[in-house]
Protein backbone atom coordinates (compact mmCIF):
# COMPACT_ATOMS: atom_id res chain seq x y z
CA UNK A 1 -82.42 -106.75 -181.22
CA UNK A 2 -78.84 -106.54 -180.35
CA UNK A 3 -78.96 -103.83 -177.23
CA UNK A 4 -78.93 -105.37 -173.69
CA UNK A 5 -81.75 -104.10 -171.78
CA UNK A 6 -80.46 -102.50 -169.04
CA UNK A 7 -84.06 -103.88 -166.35
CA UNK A 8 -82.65 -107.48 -166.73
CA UNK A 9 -79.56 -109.65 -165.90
CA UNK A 10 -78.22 -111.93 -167.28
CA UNK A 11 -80.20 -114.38 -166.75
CA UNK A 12 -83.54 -112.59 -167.66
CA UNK A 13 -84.08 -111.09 -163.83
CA UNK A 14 -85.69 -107.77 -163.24
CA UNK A 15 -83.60 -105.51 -161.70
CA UNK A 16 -83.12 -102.44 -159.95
CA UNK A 17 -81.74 -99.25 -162.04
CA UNK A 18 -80.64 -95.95 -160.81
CA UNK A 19 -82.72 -93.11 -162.60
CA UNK A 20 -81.07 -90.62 -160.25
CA UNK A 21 -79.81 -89.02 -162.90
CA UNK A 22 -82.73 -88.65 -165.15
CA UNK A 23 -84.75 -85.30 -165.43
CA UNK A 24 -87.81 -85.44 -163.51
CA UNK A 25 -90.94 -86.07 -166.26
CA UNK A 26 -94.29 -84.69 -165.42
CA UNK A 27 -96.95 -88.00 -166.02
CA UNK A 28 -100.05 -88.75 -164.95
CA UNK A 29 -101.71 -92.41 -164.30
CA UNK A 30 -105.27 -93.41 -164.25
CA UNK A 31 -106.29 -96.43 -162.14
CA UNK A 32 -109.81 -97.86 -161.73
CA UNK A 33 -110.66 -100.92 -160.13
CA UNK A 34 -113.87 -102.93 -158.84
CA UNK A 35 -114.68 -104.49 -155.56
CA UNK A 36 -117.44 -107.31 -155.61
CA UNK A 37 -118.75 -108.70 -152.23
CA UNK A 38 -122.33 -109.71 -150.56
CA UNK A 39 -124.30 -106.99 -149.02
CA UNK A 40 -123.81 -107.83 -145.52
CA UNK A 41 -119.82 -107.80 -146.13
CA UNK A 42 -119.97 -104.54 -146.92
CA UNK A 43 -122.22 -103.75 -143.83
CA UNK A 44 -119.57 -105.48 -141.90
CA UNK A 45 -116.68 -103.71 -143.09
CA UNK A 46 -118.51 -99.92 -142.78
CA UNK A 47 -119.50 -101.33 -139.25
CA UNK A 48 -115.96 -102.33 -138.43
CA UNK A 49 -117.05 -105.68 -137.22
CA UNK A 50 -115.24 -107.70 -138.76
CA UNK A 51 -112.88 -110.50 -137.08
CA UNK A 52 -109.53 -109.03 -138.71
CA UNK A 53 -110.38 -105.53 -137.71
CA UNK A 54 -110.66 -101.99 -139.65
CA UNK A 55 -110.21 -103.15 -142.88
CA UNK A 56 -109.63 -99.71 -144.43
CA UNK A 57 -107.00 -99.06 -142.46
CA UNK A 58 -105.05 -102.26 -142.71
CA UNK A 59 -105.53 -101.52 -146.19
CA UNK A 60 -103.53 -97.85 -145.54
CA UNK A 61 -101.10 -100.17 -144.08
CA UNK A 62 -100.67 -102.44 -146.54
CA UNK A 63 -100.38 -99.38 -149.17
C-alpha cells in the first residue's frame, strides 16, 4: 500500500480534512443502543430527583 492516507500525519495522527469540496452524498445511519439500571434509578431519573439534576437534559447538553 504505497498511497498516503490523507486522515493521518505523519506520525499516524488523525486529522482534520476539508470535504468542502465534495458533492453532498445522501446516507443514512442506524444506531441502537441499551441502557441497564435498577428500577428505582429509573424512577429517579423520570422523577427528576436525582442529585445531578434533569438527566435528560444534561444529556441534550452533552449531545
Amino acid at each position: 500500500m504505497g498511497e498516503k492516507l490523507t486522515h493521518f500525519d505523519d506520525r499516524g495522527r488523525a486529522i482534520m480534512v476539508d470535504v468542502g469540496a465534495k458533492e453532498a452524498t445522501l446516507r443514512r445511519a442506524v444506531a441502537r443502543g441499551e441502557v441497564r439500571m435498577e428500577p428505582a434509578t429509573l424512577t429517579r431519573i423520570m422523577d427528576q430527583s436525582m442529585e445531578k439534576g434533569d438527566v435528560f437534559n444534561v444529556a441534550r447538553v452533552a449531545g
